[in-house]
Protein backbone atom coordinates (compact mmCIF):
# COMPACT_ATOMS: atom_id res chain seq x y z
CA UNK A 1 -10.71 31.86 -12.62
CA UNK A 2 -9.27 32.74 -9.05
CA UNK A 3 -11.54 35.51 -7.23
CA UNK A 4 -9.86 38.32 -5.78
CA UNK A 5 -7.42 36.64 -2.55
CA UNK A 6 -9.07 33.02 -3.28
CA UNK A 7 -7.37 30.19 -2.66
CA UNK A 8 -6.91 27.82 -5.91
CA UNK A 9 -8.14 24.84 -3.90
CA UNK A 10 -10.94 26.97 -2.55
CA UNK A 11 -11.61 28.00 -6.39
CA UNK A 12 -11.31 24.34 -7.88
CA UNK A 13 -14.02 23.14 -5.31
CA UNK A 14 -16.34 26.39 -6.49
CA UNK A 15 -15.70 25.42 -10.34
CA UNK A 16 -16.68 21.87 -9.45
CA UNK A 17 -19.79 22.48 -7.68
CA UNK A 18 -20.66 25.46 -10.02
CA UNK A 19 -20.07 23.42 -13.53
CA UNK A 20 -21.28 19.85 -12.35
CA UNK A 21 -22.93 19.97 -9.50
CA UNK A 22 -20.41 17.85 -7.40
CA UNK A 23 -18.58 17.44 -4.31
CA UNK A 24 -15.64 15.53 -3.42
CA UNK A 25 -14.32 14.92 -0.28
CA UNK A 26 -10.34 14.06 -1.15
CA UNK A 27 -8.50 16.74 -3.14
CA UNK A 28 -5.10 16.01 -4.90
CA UNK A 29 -2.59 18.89 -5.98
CA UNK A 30 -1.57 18.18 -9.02
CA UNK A 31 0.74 21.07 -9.54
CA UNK A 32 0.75 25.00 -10.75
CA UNK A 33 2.16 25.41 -13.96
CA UNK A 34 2.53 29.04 -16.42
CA UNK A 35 0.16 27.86 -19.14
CA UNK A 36 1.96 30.20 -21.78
CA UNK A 37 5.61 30.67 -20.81
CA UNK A 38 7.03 32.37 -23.37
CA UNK A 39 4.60 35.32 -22.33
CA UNK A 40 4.95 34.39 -18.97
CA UNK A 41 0.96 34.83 -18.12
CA UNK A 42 -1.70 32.63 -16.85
CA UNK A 43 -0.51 30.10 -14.48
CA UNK A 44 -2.68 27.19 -13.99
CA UNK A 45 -3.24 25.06 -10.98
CA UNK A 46 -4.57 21.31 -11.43
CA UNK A 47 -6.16 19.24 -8.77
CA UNK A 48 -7.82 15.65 -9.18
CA UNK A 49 -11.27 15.64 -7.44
CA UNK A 50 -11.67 11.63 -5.59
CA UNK A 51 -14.59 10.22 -5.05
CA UNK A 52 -16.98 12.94 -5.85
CA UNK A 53 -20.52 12.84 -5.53
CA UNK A 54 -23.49 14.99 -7.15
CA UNK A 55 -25.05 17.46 -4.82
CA UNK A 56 -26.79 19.80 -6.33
CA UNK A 57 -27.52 21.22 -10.35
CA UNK A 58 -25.02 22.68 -12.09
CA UNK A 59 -25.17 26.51 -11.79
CA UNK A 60 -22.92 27.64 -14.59
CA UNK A 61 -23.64 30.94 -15.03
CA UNK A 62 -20.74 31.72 -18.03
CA UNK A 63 -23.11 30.39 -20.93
CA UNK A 64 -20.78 27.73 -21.72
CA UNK A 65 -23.13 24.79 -23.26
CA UNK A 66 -21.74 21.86 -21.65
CA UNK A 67 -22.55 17.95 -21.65
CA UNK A 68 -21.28 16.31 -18.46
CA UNK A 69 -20.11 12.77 -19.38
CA UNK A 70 -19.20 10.11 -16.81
CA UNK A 71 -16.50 7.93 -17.97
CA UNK A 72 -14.23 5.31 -16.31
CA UNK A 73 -10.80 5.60 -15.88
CA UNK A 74 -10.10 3.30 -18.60
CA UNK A 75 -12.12 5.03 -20.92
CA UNK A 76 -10.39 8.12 -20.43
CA UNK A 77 -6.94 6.48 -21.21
CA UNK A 78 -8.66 5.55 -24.09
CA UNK A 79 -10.08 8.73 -25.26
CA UNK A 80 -6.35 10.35 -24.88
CA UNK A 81 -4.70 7.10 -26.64
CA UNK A 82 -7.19 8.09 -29.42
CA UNK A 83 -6.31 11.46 -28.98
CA UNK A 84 -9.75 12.85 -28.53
CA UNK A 85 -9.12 15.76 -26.01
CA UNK A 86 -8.76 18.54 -28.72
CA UNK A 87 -6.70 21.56 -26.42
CA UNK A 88 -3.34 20.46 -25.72
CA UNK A 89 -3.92 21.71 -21.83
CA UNK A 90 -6.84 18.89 -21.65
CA UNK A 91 -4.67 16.16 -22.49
CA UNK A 92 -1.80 17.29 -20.16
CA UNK A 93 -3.98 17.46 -17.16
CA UNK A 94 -5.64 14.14 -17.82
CA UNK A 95 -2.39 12.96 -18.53
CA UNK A 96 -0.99 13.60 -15.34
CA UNK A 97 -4.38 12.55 -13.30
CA UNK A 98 -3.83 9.19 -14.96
CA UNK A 99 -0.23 9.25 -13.91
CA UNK A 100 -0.81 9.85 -10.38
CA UNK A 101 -3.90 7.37 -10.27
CA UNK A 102 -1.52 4.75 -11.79
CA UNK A 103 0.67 5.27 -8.57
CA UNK A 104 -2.47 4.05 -6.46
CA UNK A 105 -2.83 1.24 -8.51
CA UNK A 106 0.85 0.41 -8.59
CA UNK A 107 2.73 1.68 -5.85
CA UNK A 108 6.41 1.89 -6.62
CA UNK A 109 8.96 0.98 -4.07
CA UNK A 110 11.84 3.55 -3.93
C-alpha cells in the first residue's frame, strides 16, 4: 500500500526492505495496471527488484506469516508452468518479470 503522496517506486523499495529484508540497487517498471476494472479500483504498480541483497531482518509488521524462499529463475518458470502461484495477480506479475528477463537473455533486434 502507497502512503499518503508516496511514490510507488519509493513504496516498492519500503515493501522490499520491510517484508524480506532486502535491497536492490537496479529497479525495473514493470507497468501500473487497475487490478479490478470492471469496478475500476485498485491500480497496481509492478517493479522487478535486480540484484538484491539482504540487509537487514524482515520487519513485517502486518502479521502476515510468511516463508521467504529463494528460487532461480528457472525454477520460477517452473513453478508457473506447474501452475503453482494460486492468485491470478501472482502469476501475471511473474509472468511478465520472466518476460522482460527473457529480453536480457535474448535481445531482439527490431
Amino acid at each position: 500500500m502507497l502512503e499518503p503522496n508516496e511514490v510507488a517506486l519509493d513504496a516498492a523499495k519500503r515493501e522490499l526492505l520491510e517484508e524480506t529484508g532486502y535491497e536492490a540497487p537496479e529497479w525495473i517498471d514493470l507497468g501500473s495496471h487497475i487490478l479490478d476494472p470492471n469496478r475500476g479500483i485498485a491500480t497496481v504498480h509492478l517493479f522487478l527488484a535486480l540484484h538484491a541483497k539482504r540487509v537487514a531482518q524482515p520487519n513485517s509488521d502486518d502479521l502476515e506469516d510468511q516463508d521467504l524462499l529463494l528460487l532461480t529463475q528457472e525454477e520460477i518458470q517452473s513453478a508457473l508452468n506447474a501452475r503453482e502461484f494460486k492468485i491470478l495477480s501472482w502469476s501475471a506479475v511473474v509472468a511478465i518479470a520472466l518476460n522482460y528477463l527473457s529480453t536480457l537473455d535474448n535481445p531482439k533486434v527490431i
